[in-house]
Protein backbone atom coordinates (compact mmCIF):
# COMPACT_ATOMS: atom_id res chain seq x y z
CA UNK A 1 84.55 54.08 -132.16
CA UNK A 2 86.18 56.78 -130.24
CA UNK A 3 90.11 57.98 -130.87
CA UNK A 4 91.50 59.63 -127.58
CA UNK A 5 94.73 60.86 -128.13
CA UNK A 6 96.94 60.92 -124.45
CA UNK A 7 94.34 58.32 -123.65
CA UNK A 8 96.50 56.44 -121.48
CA UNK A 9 97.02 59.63 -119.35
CA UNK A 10 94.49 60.41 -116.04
CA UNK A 11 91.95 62.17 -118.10
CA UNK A 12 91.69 60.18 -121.17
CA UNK A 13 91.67 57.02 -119.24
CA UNK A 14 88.97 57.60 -117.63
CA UNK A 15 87.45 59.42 -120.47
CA UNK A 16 87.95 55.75 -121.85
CA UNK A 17 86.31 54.01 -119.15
CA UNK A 18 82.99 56.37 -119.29
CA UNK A 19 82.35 55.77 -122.85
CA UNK A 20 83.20 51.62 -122.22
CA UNK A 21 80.57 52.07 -119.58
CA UNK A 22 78.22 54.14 -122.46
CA UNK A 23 78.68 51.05 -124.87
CA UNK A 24 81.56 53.19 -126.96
CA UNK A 25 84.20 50.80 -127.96
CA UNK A 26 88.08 53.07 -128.06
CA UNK A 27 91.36 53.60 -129.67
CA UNK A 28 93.85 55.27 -127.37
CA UNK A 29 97.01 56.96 -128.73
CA UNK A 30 100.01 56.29 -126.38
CA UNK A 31 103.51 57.90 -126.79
CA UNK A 32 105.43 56.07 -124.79
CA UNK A 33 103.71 53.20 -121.67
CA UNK A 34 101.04 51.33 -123.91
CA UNK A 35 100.02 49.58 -120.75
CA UNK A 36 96.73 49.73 -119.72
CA UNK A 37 95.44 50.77 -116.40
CA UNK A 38 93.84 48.02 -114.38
CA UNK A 39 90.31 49.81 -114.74
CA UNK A 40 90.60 49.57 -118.46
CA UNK A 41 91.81 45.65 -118.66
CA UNK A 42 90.02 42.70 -119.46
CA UNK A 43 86.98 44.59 -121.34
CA UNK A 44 86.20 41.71 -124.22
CA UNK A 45 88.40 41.77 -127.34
CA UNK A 46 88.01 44.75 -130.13
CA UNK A 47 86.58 47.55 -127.29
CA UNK A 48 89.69 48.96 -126.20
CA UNK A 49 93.07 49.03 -128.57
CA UNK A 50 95.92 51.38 -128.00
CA UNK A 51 97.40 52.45 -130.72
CA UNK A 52 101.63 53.87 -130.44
CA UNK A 53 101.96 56.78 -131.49
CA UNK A 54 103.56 60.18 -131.60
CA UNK A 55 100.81 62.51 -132.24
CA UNK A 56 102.74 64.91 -134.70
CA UNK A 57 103.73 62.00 -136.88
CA UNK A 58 101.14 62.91 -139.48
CA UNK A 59 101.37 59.94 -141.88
CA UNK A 60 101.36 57.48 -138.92
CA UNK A 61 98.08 59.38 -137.29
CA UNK A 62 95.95 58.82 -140.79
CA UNK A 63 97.16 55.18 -140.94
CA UNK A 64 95.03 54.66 -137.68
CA UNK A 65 91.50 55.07 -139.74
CA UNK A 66 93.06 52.37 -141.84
CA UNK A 67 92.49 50.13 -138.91
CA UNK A 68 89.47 51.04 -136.93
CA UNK A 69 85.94 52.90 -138.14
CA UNK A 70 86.45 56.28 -135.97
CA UNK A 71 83.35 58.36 -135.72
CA UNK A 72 85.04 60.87 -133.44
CA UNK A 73 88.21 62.52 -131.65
CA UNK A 74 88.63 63.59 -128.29
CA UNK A 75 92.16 65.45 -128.34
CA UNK A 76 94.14 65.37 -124.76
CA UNK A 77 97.53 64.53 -125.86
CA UNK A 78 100.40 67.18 -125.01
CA UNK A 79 103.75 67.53 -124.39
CA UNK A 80 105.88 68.39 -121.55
CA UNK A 81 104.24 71.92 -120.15
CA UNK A 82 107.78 72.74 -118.47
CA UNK A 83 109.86 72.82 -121.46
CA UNK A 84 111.93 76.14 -121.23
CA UNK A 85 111.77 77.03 -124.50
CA UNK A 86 108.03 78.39 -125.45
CA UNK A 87 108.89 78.35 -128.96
CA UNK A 88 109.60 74.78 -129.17
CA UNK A 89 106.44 74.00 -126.89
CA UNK A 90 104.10 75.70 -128.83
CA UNK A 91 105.38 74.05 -131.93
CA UNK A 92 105.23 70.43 -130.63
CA UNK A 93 101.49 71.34 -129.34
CA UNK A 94 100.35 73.17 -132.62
CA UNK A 95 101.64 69.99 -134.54
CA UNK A 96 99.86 67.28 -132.32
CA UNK A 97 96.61 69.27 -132.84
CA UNK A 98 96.92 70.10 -136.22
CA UNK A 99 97.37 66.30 -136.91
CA UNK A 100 94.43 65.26 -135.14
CA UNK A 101 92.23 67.77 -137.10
CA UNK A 102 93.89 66.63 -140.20
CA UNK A 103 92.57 63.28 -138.89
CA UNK A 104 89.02 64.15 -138.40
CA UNK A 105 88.74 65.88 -141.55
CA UNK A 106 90.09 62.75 -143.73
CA UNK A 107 87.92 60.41 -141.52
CA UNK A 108 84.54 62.58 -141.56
CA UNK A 109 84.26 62.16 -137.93
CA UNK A 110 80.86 63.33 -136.42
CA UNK A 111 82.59 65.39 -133.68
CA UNK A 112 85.51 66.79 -132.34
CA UNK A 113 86.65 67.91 -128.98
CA UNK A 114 90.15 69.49 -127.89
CA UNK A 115 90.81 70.29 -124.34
CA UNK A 116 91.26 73.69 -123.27
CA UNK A 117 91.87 74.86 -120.29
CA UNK A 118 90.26 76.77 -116.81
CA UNK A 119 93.35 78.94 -117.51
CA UNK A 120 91.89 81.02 -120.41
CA UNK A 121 90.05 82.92 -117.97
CA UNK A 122 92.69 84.63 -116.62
CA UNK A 123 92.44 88.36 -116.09
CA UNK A 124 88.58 87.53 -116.42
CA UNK A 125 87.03 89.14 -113.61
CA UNK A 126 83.05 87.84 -113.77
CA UNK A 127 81.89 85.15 -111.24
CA UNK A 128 81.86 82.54 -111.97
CA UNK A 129 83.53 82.07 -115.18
CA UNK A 130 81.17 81.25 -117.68
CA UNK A 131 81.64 79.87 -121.02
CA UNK A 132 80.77 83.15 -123.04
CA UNK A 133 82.83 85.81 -121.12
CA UNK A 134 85.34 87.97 -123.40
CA UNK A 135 88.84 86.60 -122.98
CA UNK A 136 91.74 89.00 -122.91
CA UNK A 137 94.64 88.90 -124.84
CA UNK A 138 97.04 87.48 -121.95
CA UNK A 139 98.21 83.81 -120.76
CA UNK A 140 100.58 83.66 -117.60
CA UNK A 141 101.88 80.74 -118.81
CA UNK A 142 102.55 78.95 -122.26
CA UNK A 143 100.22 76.46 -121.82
CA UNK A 144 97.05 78.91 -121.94
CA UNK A 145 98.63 80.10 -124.51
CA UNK A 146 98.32 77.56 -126.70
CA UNK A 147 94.93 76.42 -125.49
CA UNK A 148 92.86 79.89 -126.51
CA UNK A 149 94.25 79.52 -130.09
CA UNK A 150 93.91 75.55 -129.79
CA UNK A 151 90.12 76.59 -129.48
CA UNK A 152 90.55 79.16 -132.91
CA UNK A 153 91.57 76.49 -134.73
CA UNK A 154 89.94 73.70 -133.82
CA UNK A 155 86.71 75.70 -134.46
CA UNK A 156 87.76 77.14 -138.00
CA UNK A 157 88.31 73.74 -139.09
CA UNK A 158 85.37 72.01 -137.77
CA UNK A 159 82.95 74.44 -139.42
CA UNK A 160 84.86 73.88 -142.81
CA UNK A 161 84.58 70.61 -142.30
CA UNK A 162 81.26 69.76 -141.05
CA UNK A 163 81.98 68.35 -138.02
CA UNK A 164 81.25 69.11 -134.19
CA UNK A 165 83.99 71.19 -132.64
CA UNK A 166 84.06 71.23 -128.86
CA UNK A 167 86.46 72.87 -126.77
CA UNK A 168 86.99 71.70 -123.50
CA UNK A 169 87.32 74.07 -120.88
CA UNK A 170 88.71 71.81 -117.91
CA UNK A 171 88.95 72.78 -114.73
CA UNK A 172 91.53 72.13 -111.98
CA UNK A 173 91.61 67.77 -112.29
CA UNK A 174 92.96 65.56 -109.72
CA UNK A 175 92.83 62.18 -108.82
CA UNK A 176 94.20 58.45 -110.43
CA UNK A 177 97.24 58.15 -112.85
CA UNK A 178 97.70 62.62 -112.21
CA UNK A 179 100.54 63.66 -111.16
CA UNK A 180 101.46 63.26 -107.49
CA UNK A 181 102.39 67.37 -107.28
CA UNK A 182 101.41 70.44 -108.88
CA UNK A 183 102.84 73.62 -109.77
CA UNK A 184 99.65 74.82 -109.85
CA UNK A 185 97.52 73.81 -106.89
CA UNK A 186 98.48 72.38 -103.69
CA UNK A 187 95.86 69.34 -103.40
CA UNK A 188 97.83 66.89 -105.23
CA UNK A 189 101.02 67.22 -102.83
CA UNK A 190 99.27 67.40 -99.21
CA UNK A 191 97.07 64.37 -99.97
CA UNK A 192 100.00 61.91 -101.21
CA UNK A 193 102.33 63.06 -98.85
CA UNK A 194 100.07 62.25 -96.42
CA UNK A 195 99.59 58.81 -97.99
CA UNK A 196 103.63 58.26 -97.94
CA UNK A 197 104.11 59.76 -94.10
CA UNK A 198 105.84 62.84 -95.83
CA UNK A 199 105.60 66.39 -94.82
CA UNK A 200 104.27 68.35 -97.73
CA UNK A 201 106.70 70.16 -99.19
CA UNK A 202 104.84 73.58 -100.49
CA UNK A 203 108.05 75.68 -101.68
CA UNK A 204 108.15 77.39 -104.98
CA UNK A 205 107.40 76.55 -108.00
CA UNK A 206 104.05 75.66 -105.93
CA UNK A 207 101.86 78.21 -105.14
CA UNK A 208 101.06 78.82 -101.43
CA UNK A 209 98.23 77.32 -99.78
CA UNK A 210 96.26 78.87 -96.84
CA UNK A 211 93.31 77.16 -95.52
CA UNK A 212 90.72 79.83 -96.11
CA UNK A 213 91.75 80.05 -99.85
CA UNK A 214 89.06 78.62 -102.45
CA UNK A 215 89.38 77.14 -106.15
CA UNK A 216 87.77 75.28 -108.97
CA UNK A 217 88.40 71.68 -108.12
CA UNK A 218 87.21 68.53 -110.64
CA UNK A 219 87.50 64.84 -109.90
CA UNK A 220 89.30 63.36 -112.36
CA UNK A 221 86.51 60.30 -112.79
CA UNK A 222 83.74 63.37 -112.98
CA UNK A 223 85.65 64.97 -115.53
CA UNK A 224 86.08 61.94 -117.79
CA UNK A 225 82.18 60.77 -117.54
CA UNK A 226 81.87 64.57 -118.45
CA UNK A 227 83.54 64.62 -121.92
CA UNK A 228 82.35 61.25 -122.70
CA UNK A 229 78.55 62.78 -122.13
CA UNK A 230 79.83 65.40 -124.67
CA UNK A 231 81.12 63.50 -127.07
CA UNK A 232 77.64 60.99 -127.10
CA UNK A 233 75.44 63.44 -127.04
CA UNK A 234 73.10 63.39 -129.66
CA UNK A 235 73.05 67.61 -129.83
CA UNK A 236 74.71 69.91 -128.43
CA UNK A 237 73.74 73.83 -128.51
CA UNK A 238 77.38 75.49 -127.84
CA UNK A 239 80.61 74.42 -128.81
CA UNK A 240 82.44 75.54 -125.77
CA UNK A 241 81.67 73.42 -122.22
CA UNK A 242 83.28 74.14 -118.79
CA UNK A 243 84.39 70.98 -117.69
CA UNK A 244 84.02 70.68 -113.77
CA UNK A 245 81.55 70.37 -110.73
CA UNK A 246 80.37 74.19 -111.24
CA UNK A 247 81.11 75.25 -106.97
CA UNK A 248 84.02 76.46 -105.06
CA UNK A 249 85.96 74.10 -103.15
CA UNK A 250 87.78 75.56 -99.82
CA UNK A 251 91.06 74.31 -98.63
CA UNK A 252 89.77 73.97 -95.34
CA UNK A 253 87.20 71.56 -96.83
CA UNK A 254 90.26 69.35 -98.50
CA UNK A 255 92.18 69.45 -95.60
CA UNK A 256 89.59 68.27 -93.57
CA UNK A 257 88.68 65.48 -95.92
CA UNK A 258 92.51 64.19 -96.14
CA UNK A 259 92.96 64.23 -91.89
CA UNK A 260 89.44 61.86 -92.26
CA UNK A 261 90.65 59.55 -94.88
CA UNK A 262 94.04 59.18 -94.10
CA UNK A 263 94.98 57.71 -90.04
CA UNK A 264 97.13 59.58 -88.47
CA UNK A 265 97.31 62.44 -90.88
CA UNK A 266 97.34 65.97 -89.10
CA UNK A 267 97.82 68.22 -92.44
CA UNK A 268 97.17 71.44 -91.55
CA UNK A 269 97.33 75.19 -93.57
CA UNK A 270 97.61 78.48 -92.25
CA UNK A 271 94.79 80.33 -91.42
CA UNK A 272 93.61 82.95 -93.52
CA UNK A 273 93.95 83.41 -97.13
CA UNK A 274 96.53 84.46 -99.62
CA UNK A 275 97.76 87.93 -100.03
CA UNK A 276 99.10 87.89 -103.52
CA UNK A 277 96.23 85.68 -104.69
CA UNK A 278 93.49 86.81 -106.85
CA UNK A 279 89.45 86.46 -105.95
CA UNK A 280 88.31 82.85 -105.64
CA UNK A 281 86.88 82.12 -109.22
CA UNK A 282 85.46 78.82 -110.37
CA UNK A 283 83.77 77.50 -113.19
CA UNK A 284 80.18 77.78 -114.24
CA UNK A 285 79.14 74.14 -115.72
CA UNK A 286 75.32 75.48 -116.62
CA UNK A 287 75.95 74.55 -120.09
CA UNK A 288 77.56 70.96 -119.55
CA UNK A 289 74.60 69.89 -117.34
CA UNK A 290 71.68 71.35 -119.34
CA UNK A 291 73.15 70.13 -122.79
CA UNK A 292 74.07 66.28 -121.17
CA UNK A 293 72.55 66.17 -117.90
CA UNK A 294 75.61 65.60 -116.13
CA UNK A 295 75.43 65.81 -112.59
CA UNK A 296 79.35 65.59 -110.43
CA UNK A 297 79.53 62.31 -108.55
CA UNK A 298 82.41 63.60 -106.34
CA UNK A 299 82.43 65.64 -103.77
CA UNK A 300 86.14 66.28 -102.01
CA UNK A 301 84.46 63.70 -98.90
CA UNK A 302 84.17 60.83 -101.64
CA UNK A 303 86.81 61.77 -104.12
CA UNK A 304 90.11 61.90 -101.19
CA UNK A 305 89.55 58.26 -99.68
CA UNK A 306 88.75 57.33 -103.42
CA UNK A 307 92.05 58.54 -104.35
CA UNK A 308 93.81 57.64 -100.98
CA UNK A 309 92.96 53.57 -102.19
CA UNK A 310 94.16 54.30 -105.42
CA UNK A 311 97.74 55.65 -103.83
CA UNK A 312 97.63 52.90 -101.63
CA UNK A 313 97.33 50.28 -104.06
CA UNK A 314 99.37 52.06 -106.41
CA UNK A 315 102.29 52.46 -104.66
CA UNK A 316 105.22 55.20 -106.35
């Protein structure tokens, strides 16, 4: 049995629903909604329980492996990643994690994976970004901050304790149950206000978007098959994986995709590309398919009308 913590969020739901479909019964940790998303309800008794919980409450986190047999942790949960005050975010995350390793040591788990982030890479110039590039000593924002020493610690512990650590390098994720809008990349906003009749609004804190810019982009149903392959696997050579569909996605190509899936849609971005933006960069998922066999099941021309039923049906 499986403990995802945050497993009632977009990734660890459907984290959740790959290792269902892999026979892996699963405990999810929720801190607040313990309802279950309609793709994870009605599986037969004992094969998904959620589990309240606030992740840095350490006595409550152990009292879980009272209850259910876990034989490993997949750690998504965090905290709000706008909070103003670093100090206080980094302290909530460093908590939540240290708890969950605290976990998996007590419970002899067989493996352990934390997500990380495709934002470690930053001011790493080799493409694409591959798993055993030098990192630099910089994070643009507190959040990759915390992952690069999330990584440190979660790999210190595991090789004192014998287990499997596995750091999750994710890439850019989008799709079901993720947030409507981004600070960080413009798909999310252009395809649901398209959905809703809305003009996207692309003003600051959101980065600009011109049609001939590229990125890493990673279906959020292809990134939770992903880490459930990881977490079954019965070796693994590395214990970093880039999480992701391993090619460069163009805007052009999502904006084409959205004007398909969506009637009447005419989104359009200016032509040419960024000014202030740095090279296209994506990530390199070599490892993660040699090590699993996983192979992406979503391109953008499957993954936007995918996501345009799931807005539709799902309405704000």
């Amino acid at each position: 049995m499986i403990l995802i913590t945050g497993g009632l969020g977009s990734i660890g739901s459907h984290t959740a629903r790959a290792l269902l479909d892999l026979g892996e019964p699963v405990v999810l940790t929720a801190h607040r909604s313990t309802r279950l998303p309609e793709f994870l309800a009605g599986e037969p008794g004992g094969r998904v329980v959620v589990e309240p919980l606030d992740t840095t409450n350490e006595a409550a986190f152990l009292d879980i492996g009272k209850r259910h047999q876990i034989t490993g942790i997949v750690h998504l949960a965090g905290g709000r990643y706008d909070l103003p005050d670093p100090v206080e975010y980094l302290r909530a995350e460093t908590l939540g994690l240290l708890t969950a390793l605290k976990g998996a040591t007590a419970w002899d788990v067989r493996r352990f994976s934390v997500a990380s982030s495709i934002g470690v890479y930053a001011g790493v110039d080799e493409v694409p970004w591959r798993e055993d590039a030098p990192l630099p000593a910089v994070a643009p924002h507190q959040i990759h901050a915390f992952k690069k020493t999330a990584e440190l610690f979660a790999t210190l512990t595991g090789d004192g304790a014998a287990f499997d650590a596995v750091c999750l390098r994710i890439g850019t994720v989008w799709g079901p149950l993720g947030l409507p809008d981004s600070p960080f990349f413009a798909l999310p906003r252009l395809l649901s206000a398209a959905v809703w009749g809305e003009e996207p609004d692309l003003t600051p804190p959101r980065p600009p978007a011109y049609a001939d810019d590229g990125g890493d982009l990673c279906y959020v149903k292809d990134c939770g098959r992903a880490i459930a392959l990881l977490m079954l696997a019965e070796r693994l050579n590395h214990g970093t994986y880039n999480v992701s569909t391993g090619r460069l996605v163009w805007n052009s190509e999502v904006v084409a995709a959205i004007n398909a899936a969506v009637p009447g849609a005419n989104v359009a971005l200016p032509e040419g590309r960024d000014p202030h933006r740095p090279p296209d960069n994506y990530l390199d998922t070599t490892r993660l398919r040699e090590d699993t066999g996983f192979r992406p099941e979503y391109d953008v021309e499957r993954a936007v009308p995918d996501y345009v039923g799931w807005l539709t049906s799902n309405p704000r």
